[in-house]
Each structure stands twice: as C-alpha cells, then as structure tokens.
Protein backbone atom coordinates (compact mmCIF):
# COMPACT_ATOMS: atom_id res chain seq x y z
CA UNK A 1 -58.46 152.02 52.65
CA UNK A 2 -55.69 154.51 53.05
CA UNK A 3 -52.30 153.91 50.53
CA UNK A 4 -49.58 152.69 52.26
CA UNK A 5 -46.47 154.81 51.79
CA UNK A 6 -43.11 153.60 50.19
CA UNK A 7 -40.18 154.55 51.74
CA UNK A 8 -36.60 154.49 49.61
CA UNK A 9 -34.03 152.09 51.00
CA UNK A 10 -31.41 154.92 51.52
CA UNK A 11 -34.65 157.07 53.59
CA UNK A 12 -35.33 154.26 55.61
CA UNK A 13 -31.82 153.25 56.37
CA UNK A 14 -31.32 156.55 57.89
CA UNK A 15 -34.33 156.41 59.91
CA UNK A 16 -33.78 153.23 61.72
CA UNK A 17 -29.76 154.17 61.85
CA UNK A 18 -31.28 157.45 63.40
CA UNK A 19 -33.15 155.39 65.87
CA UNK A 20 -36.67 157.07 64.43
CA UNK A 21 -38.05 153.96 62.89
CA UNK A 22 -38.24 150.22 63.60
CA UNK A 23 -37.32 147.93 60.46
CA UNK A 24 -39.70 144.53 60.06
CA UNK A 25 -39.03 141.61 58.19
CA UNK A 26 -42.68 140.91 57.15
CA UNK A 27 -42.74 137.18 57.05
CA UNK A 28 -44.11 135.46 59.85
CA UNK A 29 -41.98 132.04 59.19
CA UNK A 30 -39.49 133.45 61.62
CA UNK A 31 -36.27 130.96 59.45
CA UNK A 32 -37.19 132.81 56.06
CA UNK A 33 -37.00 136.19 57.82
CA UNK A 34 -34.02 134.87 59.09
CA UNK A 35 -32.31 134.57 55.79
CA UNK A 36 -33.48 137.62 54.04
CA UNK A 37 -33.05 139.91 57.72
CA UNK A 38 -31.49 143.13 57.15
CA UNK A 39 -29.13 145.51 59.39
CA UNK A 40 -31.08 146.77 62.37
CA UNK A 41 -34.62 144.47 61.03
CA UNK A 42 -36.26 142.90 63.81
CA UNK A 43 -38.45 139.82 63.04
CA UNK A 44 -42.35 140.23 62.59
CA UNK A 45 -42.76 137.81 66.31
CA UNK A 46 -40.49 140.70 67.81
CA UNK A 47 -42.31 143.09 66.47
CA UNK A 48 -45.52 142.02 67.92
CA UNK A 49 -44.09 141.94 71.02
CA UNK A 50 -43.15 145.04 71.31
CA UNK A 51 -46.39 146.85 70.35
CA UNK A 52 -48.29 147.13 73.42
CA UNK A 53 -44.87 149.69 74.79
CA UNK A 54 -44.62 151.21 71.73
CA UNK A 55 -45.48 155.28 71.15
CA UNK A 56 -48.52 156.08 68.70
CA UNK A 57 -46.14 158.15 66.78
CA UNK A 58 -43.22 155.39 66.03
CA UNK A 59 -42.59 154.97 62.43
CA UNK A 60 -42.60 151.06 61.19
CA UNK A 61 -41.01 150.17 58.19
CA UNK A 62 -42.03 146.98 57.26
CA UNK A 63 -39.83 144.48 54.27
CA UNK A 64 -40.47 141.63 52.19
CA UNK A 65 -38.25 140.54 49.32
C-alpha cells in the first residue's frame, strides 16, 4: 500500500487559496464536518459528487481533527 503524504497546514492553505487543491473534511456525518469545517473545506458528500468531473491530476487534501 503506498504512504499517504502529509501536507503542512501553511502548504495546503496555499494550495487550495491557489485554487490547486480541493480541501475535505473527512467525516462522512455531514453535522460533525460541519463544526470542525475549515476555510475553503468542502464536505466529504460534496466531494463525492464532484469526482466523476474532476481531472486525474487534482490534488485532494483530505482533514480530520
């Protein structure tokens, strides 16, 4: 199984201010994501979504706290 990479807050704040990565809360009990959603986070339903239109190459930062 390959290692998922961990991305520093400040990194990934600039890449979904940047528009080159989408931020996911990680919980699928859409009122906890709710509570803990960051700026720009989109919930894990929205995320799955929008995966059929997005590219192969977009970075996805996923969250849980």
């Amino acid at each position: 199984m390959a290692e998922v990479a961990r991305v520093p807050a400040q990194e990934a704040r600039q890449k979904v201010t940047g528009g080159r990565a989408l931020l996911v809360c990680a919980y699928e009990d859409e009122a906890k994501c709710n509570t803990i959603k960051l700026d720009g986070a989109i919930s894990l339903k929205s995320f799955e979504a929008r995966v059929p239109s997005l590219g192969r190459n977009q970075e996805v930062i996923f969250y849980c706290a």
